[in-house]
N, C-alpha and C. Protein backbone atom coordinates (compact mmCIF):
# COMPACT_ATOMS: atom_id res chain seq x y z
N UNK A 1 -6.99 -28.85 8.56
CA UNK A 1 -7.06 -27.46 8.96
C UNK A 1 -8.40 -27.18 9.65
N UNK A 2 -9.48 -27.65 9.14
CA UNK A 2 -10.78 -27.60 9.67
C UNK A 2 -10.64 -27.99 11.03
N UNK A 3 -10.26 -29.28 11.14
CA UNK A 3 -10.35 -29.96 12.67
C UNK A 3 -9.53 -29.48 13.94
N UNK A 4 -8.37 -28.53 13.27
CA UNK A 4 -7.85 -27.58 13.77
C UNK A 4 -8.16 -26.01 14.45
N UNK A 5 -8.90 -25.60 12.92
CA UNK A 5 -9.68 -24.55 14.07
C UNK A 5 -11.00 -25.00 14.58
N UNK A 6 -11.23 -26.18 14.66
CA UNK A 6 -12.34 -25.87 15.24
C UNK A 6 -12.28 -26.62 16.79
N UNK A 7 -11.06 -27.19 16.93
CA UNK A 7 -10.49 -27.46 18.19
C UNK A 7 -10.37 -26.14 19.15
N UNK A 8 -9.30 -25.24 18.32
CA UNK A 8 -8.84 -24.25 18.67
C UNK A 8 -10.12 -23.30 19.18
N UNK A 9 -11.74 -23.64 19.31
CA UNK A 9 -12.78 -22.68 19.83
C UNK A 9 -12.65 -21.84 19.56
N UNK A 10 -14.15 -20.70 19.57
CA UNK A 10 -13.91 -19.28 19.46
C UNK A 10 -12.51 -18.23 19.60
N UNK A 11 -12.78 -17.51 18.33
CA UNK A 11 -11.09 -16.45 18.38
C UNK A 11 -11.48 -15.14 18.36
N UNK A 12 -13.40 -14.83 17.75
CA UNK A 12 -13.56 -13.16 18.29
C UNK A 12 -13.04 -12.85 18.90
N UNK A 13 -12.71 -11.36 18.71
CA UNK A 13 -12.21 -10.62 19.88
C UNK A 13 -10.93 -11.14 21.08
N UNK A 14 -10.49 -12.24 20.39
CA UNK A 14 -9.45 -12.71 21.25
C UNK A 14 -7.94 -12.55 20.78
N UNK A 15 -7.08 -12.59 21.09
CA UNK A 15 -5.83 -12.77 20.93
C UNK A 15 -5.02 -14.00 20.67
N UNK A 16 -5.05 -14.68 19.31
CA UNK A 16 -4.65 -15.95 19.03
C UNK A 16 -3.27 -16.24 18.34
N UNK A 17 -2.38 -16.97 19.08
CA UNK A 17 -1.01 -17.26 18.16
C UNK A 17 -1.20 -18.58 17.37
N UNK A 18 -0.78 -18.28 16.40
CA UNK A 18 -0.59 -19.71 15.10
C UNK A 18 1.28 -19.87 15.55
N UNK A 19 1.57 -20.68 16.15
CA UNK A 19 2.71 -21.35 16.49
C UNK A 19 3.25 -22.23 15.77
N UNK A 20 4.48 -22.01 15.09
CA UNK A 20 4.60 -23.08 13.73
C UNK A 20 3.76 -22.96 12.57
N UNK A 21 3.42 -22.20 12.23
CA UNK A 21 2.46 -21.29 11.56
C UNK A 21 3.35 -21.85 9.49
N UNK A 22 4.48 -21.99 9.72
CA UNK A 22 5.02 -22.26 8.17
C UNK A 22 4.44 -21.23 6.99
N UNK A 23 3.90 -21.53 6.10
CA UNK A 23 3.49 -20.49 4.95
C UNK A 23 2.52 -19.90 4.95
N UNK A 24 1.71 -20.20 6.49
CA UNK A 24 0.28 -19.74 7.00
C UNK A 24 -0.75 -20.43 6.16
N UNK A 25 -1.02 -21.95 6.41
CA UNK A 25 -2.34 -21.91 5.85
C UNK A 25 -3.06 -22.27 6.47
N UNK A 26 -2.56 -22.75 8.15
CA UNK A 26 -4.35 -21.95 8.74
C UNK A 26 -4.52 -20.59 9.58
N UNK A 27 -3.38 -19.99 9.02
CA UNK A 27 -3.20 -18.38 9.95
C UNK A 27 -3.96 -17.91 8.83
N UNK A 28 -3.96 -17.92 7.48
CA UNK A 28 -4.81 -17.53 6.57
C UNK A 28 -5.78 -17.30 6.50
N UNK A 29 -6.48 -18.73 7.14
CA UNK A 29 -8.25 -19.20 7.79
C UNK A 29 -8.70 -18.34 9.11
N UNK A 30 -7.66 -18.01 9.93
CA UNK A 30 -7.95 -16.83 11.42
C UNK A 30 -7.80 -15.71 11.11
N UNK A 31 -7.00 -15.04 9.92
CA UNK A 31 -6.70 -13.70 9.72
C UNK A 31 -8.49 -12.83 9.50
N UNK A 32 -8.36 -11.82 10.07
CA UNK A 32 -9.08 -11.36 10.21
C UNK A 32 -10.31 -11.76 10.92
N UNK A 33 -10.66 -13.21 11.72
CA UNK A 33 -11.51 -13.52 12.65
C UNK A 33 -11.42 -13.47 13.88
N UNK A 34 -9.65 -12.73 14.30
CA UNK A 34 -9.42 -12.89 15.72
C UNK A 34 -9.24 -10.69 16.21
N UNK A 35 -9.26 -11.05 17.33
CA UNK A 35 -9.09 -9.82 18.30
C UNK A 35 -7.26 -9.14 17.30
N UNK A 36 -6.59 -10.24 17.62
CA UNK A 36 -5.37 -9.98 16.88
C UNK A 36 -5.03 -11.00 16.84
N UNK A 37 -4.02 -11.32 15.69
CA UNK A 37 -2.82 -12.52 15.62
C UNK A 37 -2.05 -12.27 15.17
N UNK A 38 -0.82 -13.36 16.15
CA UNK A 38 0.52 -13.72 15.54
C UNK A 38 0.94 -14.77 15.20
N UNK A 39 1.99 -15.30 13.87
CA UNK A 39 2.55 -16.15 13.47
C UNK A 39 3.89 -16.31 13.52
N UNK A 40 3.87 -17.43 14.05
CA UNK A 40 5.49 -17.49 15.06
C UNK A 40 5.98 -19.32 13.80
N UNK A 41 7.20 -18.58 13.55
CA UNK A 41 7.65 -19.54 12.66
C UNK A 41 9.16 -19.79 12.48
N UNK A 42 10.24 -20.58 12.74
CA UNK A 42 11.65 -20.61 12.29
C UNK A 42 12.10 -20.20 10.97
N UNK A 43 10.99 -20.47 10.48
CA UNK A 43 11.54 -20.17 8.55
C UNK A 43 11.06 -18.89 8.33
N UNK A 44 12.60 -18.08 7.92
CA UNK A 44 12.35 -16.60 7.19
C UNK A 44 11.41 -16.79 6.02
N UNK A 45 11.82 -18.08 5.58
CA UNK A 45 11.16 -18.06 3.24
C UNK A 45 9.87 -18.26 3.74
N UNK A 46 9.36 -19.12 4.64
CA UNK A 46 8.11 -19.24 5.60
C UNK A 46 7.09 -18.24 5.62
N UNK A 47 8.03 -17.18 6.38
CA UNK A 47 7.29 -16.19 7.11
C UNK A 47 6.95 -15.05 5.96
N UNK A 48 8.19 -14.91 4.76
CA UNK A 48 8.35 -14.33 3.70
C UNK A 48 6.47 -14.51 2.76
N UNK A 49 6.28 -16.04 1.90
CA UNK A 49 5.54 -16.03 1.80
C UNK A 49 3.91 -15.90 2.87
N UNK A 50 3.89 -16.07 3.80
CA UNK A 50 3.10 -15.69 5.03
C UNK A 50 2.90 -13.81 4.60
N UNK A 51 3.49 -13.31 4.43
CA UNK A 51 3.94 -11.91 4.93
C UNK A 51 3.06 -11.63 3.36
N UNK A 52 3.50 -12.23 2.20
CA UNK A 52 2.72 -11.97 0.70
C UNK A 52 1.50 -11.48 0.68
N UNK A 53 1.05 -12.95 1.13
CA UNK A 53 -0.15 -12.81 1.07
C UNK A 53 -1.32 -11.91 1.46
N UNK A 54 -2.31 -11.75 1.06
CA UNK A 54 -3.22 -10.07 0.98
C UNK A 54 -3.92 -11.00 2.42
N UNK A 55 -4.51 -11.21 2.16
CA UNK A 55 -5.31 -11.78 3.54
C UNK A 55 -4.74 -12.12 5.20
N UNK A 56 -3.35 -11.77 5.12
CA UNK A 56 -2.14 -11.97 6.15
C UNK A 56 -1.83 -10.45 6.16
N UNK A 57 -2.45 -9.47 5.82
CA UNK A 57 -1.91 -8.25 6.45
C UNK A 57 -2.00 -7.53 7.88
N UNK A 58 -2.74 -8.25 7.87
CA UNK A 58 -3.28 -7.49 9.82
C UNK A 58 -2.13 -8.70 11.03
N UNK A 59 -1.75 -9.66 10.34
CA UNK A 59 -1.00 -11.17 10.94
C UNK A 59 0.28 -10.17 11.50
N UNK A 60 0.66 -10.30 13.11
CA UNK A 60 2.60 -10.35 13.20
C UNK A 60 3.00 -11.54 12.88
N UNK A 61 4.05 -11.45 11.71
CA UNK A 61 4.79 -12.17 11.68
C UNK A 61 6.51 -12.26 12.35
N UNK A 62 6.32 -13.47 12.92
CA UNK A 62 7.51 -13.40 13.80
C UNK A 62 8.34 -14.70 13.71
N UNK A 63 9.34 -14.44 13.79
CA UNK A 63 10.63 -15.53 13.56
C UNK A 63 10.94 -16.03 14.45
N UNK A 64 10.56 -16.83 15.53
CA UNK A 64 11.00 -17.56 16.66
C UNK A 64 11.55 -18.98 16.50
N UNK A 65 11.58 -19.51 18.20
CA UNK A 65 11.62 -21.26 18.14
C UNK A 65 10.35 -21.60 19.25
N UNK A 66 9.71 -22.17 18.87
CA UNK A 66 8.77 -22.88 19.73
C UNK A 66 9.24 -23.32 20.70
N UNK A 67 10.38 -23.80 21.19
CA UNK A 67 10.90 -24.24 22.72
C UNK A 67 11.35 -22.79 23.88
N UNK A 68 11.25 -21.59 22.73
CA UNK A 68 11.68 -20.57 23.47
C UNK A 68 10.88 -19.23 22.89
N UNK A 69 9.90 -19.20 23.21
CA UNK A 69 8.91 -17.87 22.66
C UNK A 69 9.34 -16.62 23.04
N UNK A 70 9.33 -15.89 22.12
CA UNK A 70 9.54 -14.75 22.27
C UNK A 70 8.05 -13.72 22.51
N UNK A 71 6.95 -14.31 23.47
CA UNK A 71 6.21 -13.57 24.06
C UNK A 71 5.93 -13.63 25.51
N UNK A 72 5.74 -12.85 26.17
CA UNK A 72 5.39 -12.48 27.58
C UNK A 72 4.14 -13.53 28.27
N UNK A 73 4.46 -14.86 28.99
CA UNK A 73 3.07 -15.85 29.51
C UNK A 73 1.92 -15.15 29.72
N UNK A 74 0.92 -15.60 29.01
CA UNK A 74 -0.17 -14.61 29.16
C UNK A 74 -0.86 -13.90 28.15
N UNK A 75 0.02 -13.66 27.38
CA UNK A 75 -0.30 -12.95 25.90
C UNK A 75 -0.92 -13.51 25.04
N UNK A 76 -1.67 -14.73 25.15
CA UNK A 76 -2.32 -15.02 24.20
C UNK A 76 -3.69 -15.52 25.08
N UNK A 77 -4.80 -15.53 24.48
CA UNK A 77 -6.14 -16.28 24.64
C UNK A 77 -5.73 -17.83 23.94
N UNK A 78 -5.55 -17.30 22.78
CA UNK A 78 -5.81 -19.05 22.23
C UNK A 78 -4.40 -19.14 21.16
N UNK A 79 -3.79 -20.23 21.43
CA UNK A 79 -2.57 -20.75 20.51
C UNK A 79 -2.84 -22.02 20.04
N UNK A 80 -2.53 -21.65 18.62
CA UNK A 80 -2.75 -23.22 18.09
C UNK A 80 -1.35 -23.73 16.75
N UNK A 81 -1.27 -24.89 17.22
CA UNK A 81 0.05 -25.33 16.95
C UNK A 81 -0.10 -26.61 16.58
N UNK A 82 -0.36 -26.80 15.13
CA UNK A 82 -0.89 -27.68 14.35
C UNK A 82 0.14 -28.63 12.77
């Protein structure tokens, strides 16, 4: 997870998607360090626990497929898909 965000560079103030994001445990580690984020995941029980958690309240959680995003090109600064 470490080597992950720290690939992923600065997220102040930016707009970052966690792609494949699963039960969020490194959307967990960005929540609240980015401009905004979203977590894009196939699994409802996934996104369910994602959604629990206190530190994932500011997170969209969203139910997609990674071969077919359901956001507009452009919409993100930084995506990380780990």
């Amino acid at each position: 997870v470490r080597a992950a965000l720290h690939a992923l560079g600065p997220v102040r103030g930016r707009t970052v998607l966690d792609a494949g994001c699963g039960t969020g445990l490194t959307t967990r580690r960005l929540a609240g360090r980015c401009g905004s984020l979203a977590a894009l995941d196939a699994s409802v029980a996934s996104l369910d626990v994602l959604k629990r958690d206190t530190t994932a309240r500011d997170v969209l959680a969203v139910r997609g497929d990674l071969l077919h995003l359901p956001f507009a090109a452009g919409t993100f600064d930084r995506v990380l898909c780990a």
